[in-house]
N, C-alpha and C. Protein backbone atom coordinates (compact mmCIF):
# COMPACT_ATOMS: atom_id res chain seq x y z
N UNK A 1 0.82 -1.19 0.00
CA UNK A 1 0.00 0.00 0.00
C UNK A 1 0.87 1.26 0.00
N UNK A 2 1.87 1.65 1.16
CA UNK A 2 2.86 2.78 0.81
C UNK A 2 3.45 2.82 -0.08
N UNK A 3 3.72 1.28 -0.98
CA UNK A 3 4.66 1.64 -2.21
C UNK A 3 3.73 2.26 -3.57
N UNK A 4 2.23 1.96 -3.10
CA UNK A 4 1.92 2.56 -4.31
C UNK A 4 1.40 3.82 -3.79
N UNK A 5 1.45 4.26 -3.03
CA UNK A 5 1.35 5.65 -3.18
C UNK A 5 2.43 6.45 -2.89
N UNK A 6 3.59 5.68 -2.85
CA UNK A 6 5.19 6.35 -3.22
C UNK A 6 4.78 6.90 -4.72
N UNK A 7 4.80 5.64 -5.83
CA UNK A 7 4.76 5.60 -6.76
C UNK A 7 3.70 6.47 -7.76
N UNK A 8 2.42 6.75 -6.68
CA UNK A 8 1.13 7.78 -7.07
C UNK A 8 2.18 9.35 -6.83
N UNK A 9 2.87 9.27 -6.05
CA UNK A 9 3.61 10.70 -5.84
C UNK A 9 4.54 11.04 -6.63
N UNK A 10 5.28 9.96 -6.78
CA UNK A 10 6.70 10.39 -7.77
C UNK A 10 5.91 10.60 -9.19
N UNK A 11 4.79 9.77 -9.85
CA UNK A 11 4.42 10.25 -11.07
C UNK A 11 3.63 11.71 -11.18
N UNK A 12 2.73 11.99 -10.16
CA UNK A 12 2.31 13.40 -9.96
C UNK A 12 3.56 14.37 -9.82
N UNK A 13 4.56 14.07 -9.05
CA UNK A 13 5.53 15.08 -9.11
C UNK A 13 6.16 15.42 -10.53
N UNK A 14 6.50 14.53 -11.07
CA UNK A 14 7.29 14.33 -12.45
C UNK A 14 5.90 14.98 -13.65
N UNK A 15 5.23 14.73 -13.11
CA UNK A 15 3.85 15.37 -14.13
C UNK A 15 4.07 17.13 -13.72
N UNK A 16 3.94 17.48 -12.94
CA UNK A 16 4.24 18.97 -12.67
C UNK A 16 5.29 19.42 -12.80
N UNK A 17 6.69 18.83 -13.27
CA UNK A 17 7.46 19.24 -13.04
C UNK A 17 8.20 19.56 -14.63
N UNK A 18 7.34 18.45 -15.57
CA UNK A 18 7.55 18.25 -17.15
C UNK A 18 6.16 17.99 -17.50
N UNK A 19 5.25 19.32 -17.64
CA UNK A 19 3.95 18.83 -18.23
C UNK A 19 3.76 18.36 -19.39
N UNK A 20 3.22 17.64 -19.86
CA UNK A 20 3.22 17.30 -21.24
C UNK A 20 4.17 15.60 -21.29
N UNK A 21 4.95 15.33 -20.25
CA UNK A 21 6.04 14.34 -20.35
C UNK A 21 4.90 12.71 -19.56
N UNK A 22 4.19 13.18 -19.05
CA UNK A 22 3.65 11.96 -18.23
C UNK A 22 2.11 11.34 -19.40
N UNK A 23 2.69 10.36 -19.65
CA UNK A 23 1.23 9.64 -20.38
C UNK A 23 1.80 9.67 -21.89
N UNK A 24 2.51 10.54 -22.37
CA UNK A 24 2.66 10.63 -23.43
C UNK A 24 4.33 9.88 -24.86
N UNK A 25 4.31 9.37 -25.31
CA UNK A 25 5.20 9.24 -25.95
C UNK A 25 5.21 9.89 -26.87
N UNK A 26 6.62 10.77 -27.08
CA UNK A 26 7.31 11.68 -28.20
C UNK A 26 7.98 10.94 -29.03
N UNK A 27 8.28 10.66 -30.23
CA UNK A 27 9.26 10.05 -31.21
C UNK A 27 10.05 11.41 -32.16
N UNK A 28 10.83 11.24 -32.29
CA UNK A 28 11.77 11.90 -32.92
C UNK A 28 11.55 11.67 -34.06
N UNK A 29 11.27 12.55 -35.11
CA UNK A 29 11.29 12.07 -36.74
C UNK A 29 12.53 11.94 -37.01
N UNK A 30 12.63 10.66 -37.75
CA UNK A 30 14.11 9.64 -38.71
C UNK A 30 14.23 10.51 -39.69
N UNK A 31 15.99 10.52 -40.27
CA UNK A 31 16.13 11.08 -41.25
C UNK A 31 15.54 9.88 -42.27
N UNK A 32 16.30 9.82 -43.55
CA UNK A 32 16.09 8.71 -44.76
C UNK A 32 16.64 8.17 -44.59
N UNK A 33 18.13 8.39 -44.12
CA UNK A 33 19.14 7.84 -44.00
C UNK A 33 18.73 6.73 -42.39
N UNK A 34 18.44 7.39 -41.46
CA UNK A 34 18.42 6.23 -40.31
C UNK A 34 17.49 5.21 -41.06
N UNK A 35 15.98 5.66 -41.60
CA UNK A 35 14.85 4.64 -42.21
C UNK A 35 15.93 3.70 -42.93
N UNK A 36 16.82 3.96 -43.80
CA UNK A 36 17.29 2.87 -44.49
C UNK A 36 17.84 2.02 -43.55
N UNK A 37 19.26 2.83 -42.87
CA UNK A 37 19.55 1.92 -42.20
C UNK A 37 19.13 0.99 -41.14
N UNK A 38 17.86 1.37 -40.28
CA UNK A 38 17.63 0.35 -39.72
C UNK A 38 16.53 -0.46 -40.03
N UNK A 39 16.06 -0.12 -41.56
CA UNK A 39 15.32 -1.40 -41.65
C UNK A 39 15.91 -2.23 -42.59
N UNK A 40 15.33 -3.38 -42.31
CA UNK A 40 15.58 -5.27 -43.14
C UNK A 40 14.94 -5.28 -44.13
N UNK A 41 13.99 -4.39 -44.45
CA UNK A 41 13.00 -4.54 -45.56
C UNK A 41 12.61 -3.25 -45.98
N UNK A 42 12.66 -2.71 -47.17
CA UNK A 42 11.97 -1.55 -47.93
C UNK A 42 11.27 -2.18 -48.62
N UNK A 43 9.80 -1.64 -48.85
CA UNK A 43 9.22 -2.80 -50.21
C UNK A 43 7.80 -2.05 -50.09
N UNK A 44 7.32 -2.15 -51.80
CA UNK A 44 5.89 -1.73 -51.78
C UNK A 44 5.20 -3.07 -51.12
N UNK A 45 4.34 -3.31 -50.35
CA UNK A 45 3.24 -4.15 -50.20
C UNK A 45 1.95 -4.44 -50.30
N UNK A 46 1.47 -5.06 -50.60
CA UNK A 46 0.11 -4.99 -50.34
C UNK A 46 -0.77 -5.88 -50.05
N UNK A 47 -1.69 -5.15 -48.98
CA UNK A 47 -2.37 -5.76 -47.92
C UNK A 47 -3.65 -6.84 -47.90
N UNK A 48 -3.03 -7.62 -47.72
CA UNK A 48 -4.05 -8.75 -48.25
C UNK A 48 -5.27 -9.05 -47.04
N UNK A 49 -4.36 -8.91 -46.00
CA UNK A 49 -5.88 -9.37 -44.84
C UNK A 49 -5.12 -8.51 -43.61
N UNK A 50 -6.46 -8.66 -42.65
CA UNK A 50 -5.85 -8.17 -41.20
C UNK A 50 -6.87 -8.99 -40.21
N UNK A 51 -6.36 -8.92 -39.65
CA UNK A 51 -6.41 -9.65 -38.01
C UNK A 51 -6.25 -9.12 -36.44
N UNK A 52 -6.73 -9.66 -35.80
CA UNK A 52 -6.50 -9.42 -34.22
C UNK A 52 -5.57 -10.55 -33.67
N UNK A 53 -4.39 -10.61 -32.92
CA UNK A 53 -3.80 -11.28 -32.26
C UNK A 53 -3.73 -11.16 -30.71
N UNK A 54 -4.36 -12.15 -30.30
CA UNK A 54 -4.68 -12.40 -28.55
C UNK A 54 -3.01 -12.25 -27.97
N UNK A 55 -2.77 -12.14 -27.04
CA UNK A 55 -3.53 -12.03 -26.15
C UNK A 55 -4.06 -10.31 -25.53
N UNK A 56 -2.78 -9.38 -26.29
CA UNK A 56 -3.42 -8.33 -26.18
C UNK A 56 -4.06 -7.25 -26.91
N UNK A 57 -4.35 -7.95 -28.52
CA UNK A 57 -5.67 -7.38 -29.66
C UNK A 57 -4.53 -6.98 -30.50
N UNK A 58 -3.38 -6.85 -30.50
CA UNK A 58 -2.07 -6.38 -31.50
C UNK A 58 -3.26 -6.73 -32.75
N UNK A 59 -3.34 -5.06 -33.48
CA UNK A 59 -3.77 -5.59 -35.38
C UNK A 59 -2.46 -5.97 -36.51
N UNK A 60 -3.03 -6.84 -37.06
CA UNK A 60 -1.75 -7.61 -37.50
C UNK A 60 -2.15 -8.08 -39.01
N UNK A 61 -1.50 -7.98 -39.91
CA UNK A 61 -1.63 -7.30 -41.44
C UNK A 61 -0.67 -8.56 -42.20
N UNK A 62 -1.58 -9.01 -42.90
CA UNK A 62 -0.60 -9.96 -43.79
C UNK A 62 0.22 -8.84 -45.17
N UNK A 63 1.05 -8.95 -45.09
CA UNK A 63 1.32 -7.99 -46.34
C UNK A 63 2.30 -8.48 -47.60
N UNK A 64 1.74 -8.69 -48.93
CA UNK A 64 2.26 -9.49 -49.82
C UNK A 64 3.24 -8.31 -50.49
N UNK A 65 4.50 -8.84 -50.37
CA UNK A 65 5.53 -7.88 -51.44
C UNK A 65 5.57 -7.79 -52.88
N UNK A 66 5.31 -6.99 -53.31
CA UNK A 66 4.90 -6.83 -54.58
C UNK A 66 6.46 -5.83 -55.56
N UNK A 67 7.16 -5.14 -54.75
CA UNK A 67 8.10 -4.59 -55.30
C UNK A 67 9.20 -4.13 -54.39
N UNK A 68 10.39 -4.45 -54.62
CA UNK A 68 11.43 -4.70 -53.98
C UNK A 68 12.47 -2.70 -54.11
N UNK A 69 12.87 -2.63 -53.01
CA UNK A 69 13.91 -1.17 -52.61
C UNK A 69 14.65 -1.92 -52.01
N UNK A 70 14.56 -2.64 -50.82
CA UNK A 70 15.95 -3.53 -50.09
C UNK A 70 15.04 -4.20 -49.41
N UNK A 71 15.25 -5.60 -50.28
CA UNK A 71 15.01 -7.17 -49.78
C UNK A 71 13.55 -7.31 -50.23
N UNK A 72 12.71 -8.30 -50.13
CA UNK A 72 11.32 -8.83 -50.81
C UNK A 72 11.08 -9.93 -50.08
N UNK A 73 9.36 -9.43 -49.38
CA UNK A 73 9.28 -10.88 -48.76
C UNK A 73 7.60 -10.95 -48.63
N UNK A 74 6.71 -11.78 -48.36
CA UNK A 74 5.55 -11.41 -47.93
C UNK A 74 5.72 -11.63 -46.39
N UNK A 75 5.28 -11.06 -45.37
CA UNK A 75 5.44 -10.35 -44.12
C UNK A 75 4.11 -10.54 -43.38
N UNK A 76 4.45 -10.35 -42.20
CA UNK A 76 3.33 -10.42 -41.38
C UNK A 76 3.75 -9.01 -40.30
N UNK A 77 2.76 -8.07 -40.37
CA UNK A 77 2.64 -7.11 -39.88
C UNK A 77 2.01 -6.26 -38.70
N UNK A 78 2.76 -6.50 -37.55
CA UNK A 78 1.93 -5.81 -36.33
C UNK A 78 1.70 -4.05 -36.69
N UNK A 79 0.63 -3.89 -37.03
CA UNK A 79 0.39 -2.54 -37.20
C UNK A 79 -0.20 -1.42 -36.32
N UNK A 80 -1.01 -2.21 -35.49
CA UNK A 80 -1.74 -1.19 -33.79
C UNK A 80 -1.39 -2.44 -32.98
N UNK A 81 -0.73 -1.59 -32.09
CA UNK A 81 -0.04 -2.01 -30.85
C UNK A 81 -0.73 -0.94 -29.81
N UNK A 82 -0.31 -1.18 -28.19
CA UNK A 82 -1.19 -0.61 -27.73
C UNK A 82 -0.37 0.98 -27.71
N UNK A 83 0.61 1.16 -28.23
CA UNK A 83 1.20 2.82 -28.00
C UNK A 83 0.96 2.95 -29.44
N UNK A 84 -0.02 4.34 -29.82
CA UNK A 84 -0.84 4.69 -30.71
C UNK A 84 0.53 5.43 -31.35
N UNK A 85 1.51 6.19 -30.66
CA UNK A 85 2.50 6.82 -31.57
C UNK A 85 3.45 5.85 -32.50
N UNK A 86 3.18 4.65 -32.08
CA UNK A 86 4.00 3.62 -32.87
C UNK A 86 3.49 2.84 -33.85
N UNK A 87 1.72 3.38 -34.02
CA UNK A 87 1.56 2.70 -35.06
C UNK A 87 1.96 3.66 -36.57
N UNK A 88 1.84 2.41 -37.61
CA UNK A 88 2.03 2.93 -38.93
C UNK A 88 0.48 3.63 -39.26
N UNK A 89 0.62 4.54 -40.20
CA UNK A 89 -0.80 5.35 -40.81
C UNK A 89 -1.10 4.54 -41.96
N UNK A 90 -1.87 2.79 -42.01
CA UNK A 90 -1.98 1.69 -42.74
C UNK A 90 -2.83 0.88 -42.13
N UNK A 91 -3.57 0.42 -42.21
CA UNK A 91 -3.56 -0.87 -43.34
C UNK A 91 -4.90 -0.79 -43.72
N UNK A 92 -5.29 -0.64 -45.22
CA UNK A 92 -6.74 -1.09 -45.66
C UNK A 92 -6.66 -2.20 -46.45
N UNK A 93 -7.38 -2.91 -46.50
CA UNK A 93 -7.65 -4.03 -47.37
C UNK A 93 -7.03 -3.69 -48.75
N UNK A 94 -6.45 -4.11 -49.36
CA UNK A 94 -5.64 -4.05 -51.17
C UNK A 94 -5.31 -2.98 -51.61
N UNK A 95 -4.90 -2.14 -50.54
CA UNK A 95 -4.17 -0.90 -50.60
C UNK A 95 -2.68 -1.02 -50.58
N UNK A 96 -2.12 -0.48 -51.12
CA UNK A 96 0.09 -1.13 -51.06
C UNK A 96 0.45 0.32 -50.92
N UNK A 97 1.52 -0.08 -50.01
CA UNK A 97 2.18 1.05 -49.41
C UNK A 97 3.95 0.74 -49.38
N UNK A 98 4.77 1.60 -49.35
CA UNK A 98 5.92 1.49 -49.41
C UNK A 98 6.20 1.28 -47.99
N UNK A 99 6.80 0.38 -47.35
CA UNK A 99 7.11 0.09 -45.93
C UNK A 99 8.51 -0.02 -45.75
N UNK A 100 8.89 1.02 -44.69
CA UNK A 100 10.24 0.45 -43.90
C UNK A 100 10.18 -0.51 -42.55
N UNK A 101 10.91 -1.58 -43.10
CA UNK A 101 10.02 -2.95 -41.99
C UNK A 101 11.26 -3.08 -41.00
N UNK A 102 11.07 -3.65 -39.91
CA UNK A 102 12.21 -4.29 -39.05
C UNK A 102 11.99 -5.59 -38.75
N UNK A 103 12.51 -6.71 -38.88
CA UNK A 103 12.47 -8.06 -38.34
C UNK A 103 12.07 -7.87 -36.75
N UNK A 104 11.46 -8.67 -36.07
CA UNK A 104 11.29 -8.78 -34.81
C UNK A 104 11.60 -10.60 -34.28
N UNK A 105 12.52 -10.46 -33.60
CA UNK A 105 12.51 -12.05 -32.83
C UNK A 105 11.60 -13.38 -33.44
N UNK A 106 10.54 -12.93 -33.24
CA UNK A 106 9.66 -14.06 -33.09
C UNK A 106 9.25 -13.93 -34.70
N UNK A 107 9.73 -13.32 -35.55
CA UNK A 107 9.44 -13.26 -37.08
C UNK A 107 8.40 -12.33 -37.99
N UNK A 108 7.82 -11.70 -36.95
CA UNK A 108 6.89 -10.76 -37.13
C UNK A 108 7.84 -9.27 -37.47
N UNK A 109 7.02 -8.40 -38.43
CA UNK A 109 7.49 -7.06 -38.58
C UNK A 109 6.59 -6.40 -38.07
N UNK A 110 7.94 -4.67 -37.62
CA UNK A 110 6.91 -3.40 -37.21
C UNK A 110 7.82 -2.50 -38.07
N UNK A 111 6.89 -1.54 -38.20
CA UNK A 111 7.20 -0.44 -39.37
C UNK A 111 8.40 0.55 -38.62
N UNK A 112 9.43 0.71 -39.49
CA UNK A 112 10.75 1.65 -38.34
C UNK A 112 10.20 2.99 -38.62
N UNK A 113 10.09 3.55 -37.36
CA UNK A 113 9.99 4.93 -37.37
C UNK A 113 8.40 5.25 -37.09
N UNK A 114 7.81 4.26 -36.74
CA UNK A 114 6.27 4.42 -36.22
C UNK A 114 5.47 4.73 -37.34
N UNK A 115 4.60 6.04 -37.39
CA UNK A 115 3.62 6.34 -38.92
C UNK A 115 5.23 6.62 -39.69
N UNK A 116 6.05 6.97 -39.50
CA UNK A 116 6.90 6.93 -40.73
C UNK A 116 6.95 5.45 -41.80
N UNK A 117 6.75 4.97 -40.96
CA UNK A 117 7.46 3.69 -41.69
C UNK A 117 6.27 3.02 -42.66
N UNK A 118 5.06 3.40 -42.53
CA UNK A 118 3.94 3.20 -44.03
C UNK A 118 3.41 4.38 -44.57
N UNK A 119 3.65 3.95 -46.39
CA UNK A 119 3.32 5.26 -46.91
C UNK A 119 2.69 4.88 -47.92
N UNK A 120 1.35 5.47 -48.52
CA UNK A 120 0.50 4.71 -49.15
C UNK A 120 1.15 4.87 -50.26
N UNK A 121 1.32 3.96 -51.11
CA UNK A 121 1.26 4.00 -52.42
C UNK A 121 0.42 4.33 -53.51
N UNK A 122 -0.04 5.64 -53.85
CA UNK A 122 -1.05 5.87 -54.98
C UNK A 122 -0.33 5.60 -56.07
N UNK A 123 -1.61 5.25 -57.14
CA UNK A 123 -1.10 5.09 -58.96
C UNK A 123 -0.94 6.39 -59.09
């Protein structure tokens, strides 16, 4: 019980002290140059299906590679996660977008650079 209202204090303090800093995540916009370098995959895609993945609703995007910038693959795509600044601005059904992807562990991709990292592809 005292530790959580240690912990109710130190976040109220830190909230008054940097308004704007508590609740919120800031991302830094990537140059071109970081987007290249840290992603495994550049590639138009396009979006064949989407999904919910349990256990905590992650939306998750099959995405077929259709045109290659660095590397070609069809992908599986966590696209809403629960920190809204990290998702990509994507996915509709048979819409293709140019994606900067990152490999993740378990084989799944997330877009580098949050909404940077999907960009719709118009004709």
């Amino acid at each position: 019980m005292m530790r959580n209202r240690l912990l109710a204090f130190v976040v109220i303090a830190l909230g008054l002290a940097f308004p704007g800093a508590v609740g919120a995540l800031v991302l830094n916009k990537k140059t071109m140059d970081q987007m290249v370098a840290e992603s495994d995959l550049i590639m138009i895609g396009r979006v064949e299906s989407l999904s919910v993945a349990p256990p905590y609703g992650d939306g998750i995007a099959q995405i077929r590679g259709v045109a290659a910038v660095k590397g070609l693959a069809d992908v599986t795509l966590v696209y809403r996660t629960g920190m809204t600044e990290l998702n990509p601005d994507c996915c509709e059904i048979g819409k293709s977008y140019l994606f900067f992807l990152r490999r993740q562990p378990g084989g799944e991709y997330f877009t580098v650079g949050g909404r940077q990292g999907a960009i719709e592809a118009k004709p």
